[in-house]
N, C-alpha and C. Protein backbone atom coordinates (compact mmCIF):
# COMPACT_ATOMS: atom_id res chain seq x y z
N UNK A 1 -6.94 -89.02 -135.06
CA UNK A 1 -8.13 -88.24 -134.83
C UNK A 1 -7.74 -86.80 -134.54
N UNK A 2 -8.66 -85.87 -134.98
CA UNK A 2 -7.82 -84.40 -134.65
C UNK A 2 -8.96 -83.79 -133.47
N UNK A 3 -8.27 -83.65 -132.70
CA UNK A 3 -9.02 -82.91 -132.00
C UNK A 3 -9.05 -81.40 -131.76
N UNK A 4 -8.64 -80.77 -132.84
CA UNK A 4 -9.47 -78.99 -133.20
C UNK A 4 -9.71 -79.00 -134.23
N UNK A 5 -10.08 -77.67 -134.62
CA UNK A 5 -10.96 -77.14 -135.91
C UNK A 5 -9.76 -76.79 -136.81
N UNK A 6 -9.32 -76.76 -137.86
CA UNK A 6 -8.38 -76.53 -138.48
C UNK A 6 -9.12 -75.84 -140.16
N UNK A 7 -8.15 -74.51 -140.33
CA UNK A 7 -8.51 -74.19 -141.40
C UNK A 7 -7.66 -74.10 -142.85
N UNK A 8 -8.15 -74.73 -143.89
CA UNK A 8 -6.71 -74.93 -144.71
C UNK A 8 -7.02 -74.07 -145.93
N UNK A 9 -5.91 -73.42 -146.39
CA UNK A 9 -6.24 -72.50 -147.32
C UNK A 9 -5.09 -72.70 -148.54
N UNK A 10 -5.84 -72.72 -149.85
CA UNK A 10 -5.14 -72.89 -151.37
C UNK A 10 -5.20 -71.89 -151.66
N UNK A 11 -4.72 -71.11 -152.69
CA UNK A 11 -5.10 -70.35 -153.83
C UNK A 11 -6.27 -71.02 -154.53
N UNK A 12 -7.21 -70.55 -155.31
CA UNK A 12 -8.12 -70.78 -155.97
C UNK A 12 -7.77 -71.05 -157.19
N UNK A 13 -6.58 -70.70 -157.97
CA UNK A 13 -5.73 -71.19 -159.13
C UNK A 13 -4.76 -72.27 -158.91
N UNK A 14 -5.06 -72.88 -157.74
CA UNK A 14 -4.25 -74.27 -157.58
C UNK A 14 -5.22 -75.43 -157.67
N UNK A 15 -4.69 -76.53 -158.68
CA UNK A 15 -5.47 -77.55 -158.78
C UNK A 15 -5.04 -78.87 -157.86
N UNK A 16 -5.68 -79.62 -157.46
CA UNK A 16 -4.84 -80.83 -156.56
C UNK A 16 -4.88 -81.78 -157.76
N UNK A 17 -3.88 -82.31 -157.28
CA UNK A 17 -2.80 -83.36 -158.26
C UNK A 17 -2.96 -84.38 -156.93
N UNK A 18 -2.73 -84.70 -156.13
CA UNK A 18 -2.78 -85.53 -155.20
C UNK A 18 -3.25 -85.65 -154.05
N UNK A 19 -3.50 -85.51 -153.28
CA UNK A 19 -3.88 -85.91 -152.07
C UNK A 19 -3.05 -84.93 -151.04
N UNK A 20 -3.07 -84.33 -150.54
CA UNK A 20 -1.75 -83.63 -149.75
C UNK A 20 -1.99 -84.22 -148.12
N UNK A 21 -0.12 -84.58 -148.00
CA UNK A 21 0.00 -84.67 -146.72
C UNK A 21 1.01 -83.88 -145.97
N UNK A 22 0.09 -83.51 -144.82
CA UNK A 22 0.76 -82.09 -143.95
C UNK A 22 1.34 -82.87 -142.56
N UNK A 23 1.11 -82.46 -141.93
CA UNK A 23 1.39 -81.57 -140.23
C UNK A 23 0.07 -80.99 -140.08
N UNK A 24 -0.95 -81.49 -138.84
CA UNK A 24 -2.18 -80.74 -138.69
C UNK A 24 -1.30 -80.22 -137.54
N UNK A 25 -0.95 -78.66 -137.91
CA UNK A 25 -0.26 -77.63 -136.93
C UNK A 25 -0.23 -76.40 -137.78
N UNK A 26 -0.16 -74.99 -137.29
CA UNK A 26 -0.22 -73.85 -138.08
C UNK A 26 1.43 -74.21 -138.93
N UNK A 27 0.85 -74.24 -140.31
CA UNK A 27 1.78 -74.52 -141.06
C UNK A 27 1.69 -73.45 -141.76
N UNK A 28 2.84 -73.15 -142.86
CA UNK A 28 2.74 -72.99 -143.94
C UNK A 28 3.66 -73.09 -145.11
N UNK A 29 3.58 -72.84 -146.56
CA UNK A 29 4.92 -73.39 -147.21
C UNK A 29 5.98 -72.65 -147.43
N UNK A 30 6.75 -73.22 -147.75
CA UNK A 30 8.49 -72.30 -148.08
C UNK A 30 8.90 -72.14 -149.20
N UNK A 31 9.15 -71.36 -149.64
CA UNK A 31 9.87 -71.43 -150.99
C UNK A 31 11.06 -72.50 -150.93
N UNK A 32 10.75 -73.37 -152.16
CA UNK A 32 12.66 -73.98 -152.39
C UNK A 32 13.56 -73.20 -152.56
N UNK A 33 14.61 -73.56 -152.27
CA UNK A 33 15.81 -72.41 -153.00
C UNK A 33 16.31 -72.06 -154.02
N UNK A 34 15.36 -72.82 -155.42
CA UNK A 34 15.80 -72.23 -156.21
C UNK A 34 14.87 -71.14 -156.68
N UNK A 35 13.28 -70.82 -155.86
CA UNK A 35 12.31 -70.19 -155.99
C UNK A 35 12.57 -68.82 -155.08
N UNK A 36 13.61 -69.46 -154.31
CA UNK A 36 13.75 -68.44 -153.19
C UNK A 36 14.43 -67.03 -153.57
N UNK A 37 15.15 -67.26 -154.83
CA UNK A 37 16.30 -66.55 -155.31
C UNK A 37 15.18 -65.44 -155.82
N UNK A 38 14.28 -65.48 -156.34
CA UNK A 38 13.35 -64.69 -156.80
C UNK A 38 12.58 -63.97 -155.71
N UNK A 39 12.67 -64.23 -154.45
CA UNK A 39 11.78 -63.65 -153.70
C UNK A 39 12.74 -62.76 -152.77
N UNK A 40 11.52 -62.21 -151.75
CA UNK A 40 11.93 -61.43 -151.13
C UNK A 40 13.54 -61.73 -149.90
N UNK A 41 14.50 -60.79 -149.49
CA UNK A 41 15.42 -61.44 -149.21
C UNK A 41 15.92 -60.91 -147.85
N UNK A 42 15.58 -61.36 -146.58
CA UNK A 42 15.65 -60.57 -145.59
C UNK A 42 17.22 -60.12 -145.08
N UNK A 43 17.44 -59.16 -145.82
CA UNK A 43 19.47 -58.53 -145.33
C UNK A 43 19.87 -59.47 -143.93
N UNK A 44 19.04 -58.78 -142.89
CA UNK A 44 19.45 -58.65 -141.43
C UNK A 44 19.65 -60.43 -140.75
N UNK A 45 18.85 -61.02 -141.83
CA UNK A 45 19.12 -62.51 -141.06
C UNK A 45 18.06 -62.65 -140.30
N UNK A 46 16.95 -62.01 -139.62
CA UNK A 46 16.45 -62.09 -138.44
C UNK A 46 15.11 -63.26 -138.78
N UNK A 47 14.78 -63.27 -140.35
CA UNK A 47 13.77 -64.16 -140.28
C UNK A 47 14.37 -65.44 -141.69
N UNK A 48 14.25 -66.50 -141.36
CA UNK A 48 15.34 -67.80 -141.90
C UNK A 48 13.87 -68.38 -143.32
N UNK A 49 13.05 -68.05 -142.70
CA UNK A 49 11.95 -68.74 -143.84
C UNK A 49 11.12 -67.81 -144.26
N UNK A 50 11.00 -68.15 -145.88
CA UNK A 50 10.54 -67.15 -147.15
C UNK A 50 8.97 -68.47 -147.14
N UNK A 51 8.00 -67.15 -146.67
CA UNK A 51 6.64 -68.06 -146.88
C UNK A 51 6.00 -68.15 -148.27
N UNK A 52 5.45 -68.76 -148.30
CA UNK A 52 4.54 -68.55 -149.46
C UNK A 52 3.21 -68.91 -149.10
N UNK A 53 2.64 -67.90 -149.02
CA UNK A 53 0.81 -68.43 -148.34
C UNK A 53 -0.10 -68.74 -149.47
N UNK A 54 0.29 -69.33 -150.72
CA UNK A 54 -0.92 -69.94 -151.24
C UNK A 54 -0.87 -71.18 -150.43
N UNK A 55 -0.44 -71.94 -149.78
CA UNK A 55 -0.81 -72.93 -148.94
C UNK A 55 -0.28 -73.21 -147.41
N UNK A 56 -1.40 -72.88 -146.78
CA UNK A 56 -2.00 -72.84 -145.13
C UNK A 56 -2.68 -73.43 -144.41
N UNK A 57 -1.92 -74.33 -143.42
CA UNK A 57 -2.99 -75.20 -142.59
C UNK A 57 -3.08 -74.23 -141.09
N UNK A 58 -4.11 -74.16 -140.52
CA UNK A 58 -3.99 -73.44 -139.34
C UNK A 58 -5.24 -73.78 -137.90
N UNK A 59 -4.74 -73.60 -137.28
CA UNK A 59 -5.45 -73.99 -136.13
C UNK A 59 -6.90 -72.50 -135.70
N UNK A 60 -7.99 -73.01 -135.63
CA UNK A 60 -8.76 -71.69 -135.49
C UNK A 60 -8.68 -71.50 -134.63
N UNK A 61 -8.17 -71.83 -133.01
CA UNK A 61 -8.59 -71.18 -132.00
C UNK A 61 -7.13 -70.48 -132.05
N UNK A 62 -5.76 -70.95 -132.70
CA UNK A 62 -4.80 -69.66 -132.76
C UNK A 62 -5.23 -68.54 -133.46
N UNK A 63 -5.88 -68.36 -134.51
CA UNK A 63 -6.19 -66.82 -134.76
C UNK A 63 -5.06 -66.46 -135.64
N UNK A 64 -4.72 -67.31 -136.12
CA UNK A 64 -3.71 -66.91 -137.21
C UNK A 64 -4.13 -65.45 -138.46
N UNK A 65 -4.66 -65.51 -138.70
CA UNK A 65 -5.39 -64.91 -139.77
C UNK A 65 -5.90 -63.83 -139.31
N UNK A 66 -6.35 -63.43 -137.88
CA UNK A 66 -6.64 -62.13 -137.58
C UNK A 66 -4.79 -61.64 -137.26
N UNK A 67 -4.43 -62.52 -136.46
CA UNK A 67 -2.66 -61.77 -136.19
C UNK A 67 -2.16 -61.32 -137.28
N UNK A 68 -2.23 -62.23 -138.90
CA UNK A 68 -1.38 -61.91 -140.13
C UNK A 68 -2.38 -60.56 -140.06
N UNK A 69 -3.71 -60.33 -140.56
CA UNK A 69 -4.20 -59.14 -141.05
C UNK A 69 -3.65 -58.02 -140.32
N UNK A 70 -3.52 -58.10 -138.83
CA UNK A 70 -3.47 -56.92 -137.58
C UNK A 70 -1.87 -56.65 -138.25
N UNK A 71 -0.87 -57.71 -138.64
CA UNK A 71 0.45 -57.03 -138.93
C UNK A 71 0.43 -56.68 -140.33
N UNK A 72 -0.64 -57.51 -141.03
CA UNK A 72 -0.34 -56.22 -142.72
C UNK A 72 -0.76 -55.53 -143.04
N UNK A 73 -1.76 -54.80 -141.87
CA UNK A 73 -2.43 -53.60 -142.01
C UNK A 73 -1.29 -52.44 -141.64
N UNK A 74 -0.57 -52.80 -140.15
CA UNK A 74 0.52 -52.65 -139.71
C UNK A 74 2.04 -51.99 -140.44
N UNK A 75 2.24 -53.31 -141.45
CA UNK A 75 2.82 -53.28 -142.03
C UNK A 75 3.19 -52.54 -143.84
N UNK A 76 1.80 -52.18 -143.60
CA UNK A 76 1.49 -51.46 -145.01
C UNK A 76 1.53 -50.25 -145.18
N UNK A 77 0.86 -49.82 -143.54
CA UNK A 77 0.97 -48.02 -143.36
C UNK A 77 2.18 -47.96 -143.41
N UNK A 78 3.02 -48.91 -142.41
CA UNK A 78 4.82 -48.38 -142.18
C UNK A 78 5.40 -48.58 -143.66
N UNK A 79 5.56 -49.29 -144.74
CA UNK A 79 5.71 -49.29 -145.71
C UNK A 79 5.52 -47.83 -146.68
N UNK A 80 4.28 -47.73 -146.29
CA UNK A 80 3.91 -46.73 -147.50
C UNK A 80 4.65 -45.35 -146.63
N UNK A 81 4.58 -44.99 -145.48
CA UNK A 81 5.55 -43.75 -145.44
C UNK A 81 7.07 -44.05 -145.22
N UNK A 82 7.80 -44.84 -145.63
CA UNK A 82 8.78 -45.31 -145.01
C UNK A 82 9.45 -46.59 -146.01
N UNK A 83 8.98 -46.53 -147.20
CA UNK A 83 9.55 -47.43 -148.08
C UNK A 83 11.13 -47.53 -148.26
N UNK A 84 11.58 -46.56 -148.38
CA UNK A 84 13.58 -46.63 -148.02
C UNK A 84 13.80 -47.54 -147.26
N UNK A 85 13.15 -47.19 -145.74
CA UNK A 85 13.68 -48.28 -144.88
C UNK A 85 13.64 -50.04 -145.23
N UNK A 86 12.61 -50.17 -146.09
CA UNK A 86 12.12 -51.59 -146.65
C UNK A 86 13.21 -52.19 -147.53
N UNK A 87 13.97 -50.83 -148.84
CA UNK A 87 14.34 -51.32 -149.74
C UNK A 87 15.71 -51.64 -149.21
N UNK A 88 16.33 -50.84 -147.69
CA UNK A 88 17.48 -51.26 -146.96
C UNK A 88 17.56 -52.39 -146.53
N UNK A 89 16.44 -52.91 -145.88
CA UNK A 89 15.70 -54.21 -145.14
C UNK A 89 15.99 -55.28 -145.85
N UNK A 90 15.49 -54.83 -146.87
CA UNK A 90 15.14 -56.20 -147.85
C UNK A 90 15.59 -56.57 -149.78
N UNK A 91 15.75 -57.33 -150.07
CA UNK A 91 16.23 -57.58 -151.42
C UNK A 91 14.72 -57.83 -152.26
N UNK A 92 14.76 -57.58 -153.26
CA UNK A 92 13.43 -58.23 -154.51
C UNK A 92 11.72 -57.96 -153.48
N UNK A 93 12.26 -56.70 -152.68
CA UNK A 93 10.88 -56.82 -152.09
C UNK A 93 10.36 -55.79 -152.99
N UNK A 94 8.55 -55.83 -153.17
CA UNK A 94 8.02 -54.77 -153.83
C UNK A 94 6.52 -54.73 -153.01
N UNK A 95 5.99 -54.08 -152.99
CA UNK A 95 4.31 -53.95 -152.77
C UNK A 95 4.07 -54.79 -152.66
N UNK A 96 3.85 -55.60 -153.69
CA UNK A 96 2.49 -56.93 -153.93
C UNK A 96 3.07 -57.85 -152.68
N UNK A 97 3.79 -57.97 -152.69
CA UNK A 97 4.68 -58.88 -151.66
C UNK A 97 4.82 -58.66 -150.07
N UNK A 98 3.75 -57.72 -149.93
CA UNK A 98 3.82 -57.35 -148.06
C UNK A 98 3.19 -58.40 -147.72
N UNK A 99 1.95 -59.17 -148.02
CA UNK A 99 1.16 -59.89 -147.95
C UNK A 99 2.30 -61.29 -147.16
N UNK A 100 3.25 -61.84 -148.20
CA UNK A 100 4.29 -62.61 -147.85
C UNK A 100 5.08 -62.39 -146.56
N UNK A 101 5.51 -60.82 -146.55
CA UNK A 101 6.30 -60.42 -145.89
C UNK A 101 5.67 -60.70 -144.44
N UNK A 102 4.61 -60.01 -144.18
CA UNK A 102 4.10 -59.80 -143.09
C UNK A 102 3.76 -61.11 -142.50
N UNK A 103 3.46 -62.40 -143.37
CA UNK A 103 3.39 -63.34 -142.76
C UNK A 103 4.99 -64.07 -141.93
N UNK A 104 5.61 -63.82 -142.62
CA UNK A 104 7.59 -63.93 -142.69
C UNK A 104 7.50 -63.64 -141.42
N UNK A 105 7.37 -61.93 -141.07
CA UNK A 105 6.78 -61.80 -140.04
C UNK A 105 6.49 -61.95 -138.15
N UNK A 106 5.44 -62.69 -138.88
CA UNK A 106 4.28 -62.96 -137.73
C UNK A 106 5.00 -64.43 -137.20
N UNK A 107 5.90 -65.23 -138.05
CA UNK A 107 6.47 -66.48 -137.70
C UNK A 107 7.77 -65.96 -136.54
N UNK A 108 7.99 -64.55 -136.25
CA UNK A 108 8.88 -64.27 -135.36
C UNK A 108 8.18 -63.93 -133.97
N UNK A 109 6.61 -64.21 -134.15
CA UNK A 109 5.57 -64.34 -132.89
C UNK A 109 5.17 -65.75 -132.66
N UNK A 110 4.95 -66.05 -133.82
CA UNK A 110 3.96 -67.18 -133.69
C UNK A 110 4.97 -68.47 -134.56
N UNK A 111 4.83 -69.73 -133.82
CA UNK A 111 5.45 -70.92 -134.45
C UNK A 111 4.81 -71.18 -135.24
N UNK A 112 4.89 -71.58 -136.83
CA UNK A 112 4.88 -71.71 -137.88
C UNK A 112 5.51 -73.09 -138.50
N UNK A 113 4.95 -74.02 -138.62
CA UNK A 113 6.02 -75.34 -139.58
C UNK A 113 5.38 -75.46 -141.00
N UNK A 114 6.62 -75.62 -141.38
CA UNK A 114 7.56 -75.33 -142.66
C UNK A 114 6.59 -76.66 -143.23
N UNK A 115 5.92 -76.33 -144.29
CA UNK A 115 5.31 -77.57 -145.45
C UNK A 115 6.50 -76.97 -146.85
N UNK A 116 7.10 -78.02 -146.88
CA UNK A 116 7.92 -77.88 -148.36
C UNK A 116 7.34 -77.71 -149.67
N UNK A 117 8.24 -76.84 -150.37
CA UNK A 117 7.73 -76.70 -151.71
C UNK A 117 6.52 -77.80 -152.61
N UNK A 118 5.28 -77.86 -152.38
CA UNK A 118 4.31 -78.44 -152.52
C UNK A 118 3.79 -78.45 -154.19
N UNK A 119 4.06 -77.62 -154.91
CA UNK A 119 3.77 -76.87 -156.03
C UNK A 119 4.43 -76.99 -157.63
N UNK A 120 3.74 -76.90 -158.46
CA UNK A 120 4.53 -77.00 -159.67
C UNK A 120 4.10 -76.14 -160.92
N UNK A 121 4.25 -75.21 -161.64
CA UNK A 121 3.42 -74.24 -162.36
C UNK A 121 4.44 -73.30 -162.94
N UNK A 122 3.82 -72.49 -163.62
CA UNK A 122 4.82 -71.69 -164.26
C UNK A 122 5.71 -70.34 -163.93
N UNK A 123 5.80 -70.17 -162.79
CA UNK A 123 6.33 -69.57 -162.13
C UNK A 123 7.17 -70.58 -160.86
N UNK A 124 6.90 -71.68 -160.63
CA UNK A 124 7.89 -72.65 -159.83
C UNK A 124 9.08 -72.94 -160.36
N UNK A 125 9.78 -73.81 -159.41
CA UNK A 125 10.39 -74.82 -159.79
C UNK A 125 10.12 -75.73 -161.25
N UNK A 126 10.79 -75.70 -161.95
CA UNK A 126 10.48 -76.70 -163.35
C UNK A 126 10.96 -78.27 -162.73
N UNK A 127 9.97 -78.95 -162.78
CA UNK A 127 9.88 -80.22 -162.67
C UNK A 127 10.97 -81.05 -162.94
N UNK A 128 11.75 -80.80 -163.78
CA UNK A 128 13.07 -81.43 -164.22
C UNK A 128 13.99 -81.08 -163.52
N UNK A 129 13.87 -79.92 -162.55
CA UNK A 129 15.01 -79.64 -161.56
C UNK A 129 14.76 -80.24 -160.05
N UNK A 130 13.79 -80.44 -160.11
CA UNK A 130 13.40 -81.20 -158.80
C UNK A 130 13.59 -82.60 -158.83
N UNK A 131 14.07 -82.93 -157.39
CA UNK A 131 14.62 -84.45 -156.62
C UNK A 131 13.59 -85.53 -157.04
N UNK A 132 14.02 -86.48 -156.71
CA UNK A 132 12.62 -87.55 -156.07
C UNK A 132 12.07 -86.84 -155.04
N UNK A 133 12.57 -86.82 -154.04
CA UNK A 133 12.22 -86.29 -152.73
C UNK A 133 11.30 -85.07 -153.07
N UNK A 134 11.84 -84.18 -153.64
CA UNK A 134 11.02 -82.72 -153.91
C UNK A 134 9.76 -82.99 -154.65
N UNK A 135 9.79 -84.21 -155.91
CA UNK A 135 8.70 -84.34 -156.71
C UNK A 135 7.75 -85.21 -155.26
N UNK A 136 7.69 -85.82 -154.47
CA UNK A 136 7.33 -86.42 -153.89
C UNK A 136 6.24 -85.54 -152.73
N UNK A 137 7.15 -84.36 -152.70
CA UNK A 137 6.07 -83.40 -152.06
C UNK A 137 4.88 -82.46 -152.58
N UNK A 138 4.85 -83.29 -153.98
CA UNK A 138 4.50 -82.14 -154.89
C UNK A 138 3.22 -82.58 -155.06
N UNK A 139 2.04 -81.54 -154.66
CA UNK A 139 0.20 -81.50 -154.44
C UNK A 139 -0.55 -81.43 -155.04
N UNK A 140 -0.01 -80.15 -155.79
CA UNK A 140 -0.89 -79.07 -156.56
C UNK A 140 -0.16 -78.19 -158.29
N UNK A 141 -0.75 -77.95 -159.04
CA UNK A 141 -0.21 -77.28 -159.92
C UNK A 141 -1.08 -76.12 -160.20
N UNK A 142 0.35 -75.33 -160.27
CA UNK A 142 -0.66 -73.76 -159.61
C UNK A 142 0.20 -72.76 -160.95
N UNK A 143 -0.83 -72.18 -161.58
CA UNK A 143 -0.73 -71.45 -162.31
C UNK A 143 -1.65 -70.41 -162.84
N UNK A 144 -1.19 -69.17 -163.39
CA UNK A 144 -2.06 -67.99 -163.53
C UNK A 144 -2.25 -68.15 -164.90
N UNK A 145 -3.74 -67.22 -165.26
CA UNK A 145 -3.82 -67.02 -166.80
C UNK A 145 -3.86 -65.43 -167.05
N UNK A 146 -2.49 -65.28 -167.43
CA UNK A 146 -1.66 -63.79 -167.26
C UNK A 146 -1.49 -64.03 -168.68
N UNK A 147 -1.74 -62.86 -169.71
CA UNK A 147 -1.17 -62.71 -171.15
C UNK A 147 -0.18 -62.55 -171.10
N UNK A 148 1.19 -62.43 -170.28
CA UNK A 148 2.14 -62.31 -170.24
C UNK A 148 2.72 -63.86 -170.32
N UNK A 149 1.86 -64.75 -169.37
CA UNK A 149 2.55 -66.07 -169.61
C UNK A 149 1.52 -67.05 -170.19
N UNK A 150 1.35 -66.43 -171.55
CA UNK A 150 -0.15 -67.35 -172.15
C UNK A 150 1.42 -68.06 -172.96
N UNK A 151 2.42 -68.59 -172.69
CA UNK A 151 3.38 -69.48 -173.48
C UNK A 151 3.50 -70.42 -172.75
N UNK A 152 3.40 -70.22 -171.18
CA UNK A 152 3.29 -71.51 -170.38
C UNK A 152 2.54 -72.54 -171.32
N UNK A 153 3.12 -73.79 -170.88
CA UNK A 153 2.36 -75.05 -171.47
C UNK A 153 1.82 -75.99 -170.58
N UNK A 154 0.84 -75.69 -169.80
CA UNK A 154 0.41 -76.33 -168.55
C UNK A 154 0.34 -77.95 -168.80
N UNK A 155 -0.60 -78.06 -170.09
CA UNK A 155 -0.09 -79.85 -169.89
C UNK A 155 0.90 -80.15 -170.42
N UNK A 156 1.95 -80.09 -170.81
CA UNK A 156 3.40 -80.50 -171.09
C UNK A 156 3.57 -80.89 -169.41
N UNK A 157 3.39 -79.97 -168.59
CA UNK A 157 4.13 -79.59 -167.19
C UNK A 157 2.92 -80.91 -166.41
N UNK A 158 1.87 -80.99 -166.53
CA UNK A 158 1.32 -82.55 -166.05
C UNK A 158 1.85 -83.82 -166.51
N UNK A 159 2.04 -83.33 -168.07
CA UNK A 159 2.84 -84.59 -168.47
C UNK A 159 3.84 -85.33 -168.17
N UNK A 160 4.88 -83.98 -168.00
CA UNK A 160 5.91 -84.85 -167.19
C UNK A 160 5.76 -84.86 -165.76
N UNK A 161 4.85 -84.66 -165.19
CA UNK A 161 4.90 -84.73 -163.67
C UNK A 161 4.33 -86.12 -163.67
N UNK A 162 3.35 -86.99 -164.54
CA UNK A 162 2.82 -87.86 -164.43
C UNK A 162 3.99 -89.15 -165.02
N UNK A 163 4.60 -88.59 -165.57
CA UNK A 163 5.56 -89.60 -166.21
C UNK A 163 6.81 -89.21 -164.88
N UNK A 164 7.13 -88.62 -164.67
CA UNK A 164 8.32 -88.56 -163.47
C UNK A 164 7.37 -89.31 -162.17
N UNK A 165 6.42 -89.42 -162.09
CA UNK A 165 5.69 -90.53 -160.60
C UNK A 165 5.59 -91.49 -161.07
N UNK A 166 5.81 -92.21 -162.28
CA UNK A 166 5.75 -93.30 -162.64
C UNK A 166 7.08 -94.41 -162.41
């Protein structure tokens, strides 16, 4: 039985494939490591987990979501006059990606648990590189309709996800 209000947040380009099971606790997901290589890369060591906030479970009376906004508002002014310092900071970071960052973040205030790579789409992990274990965590298939990746083959990528749970 849960006894608080909990708010859970997808991307709107993620479809559920299964049923997802969490941690009712301010969660959120991680990049795998082979997704990780693509993302942002913190030099200094100081923060160990690469978020990915298309998927968020959170508690409403923590206030998660006003703290992330208060630091990427934060985080955006200091950015924009002060971008050097970022590109010293950090590896594969760019703009679009403060959003990530700032949540990265806010996990050095606030406890945060880790939901594993949940995801499968054309920008993930390819299905054939993933475990049992990894396919086992897998929720949602999340993909964009970008003319850049109108070659993705989204049902090929159900196909074998449905034939690898078999």
């Amino acid at each position: 039985m849960l006894h608080h209000d909990f708010l859970i947040h997808i991307d709107l380009d993620m479809y559920v494939m299964r049923e997802p099971q969490f941690d009712w606790a301010n969660s959120c997901m991680v990049y795998d490591p082979i997704q990780q290589t693509d993302e942002r890369i913190h030099n200094d060591g100081s923060v160990t987990d690469t978020y990915n906030t298309c998927l968020m479970v959170t508690k409403r009376e923590d206030q998660i979501f006003t703290k992330w906004w208060d630091k990427l508002v934060k985080l955006d002014a200091h950015y924009k006059a002060s971008k050097e310092y970022y590109d010293a900071r950090y590896t594969n970071l760019d703009y679009r990606k403060l959003e990530e960052l700032s949540f990265d973040l806010l996990s050095l205030d606030v406890k945060i648990h880790n939901i594993p790579n949940s995801i499968f789409g054309e920008t993930y992990t390819p299905i054939a590189d993933m475990t049992q274990d990894e396919l086992d965590h897998v929720w949602f298939h999340h993909y964009h309709i970008y003319p850049q990746l109108s070659r993705y083959n989204w049902l090929r990528d159900i196909r074998e996800w449905n034939n690898r749970l078999q």
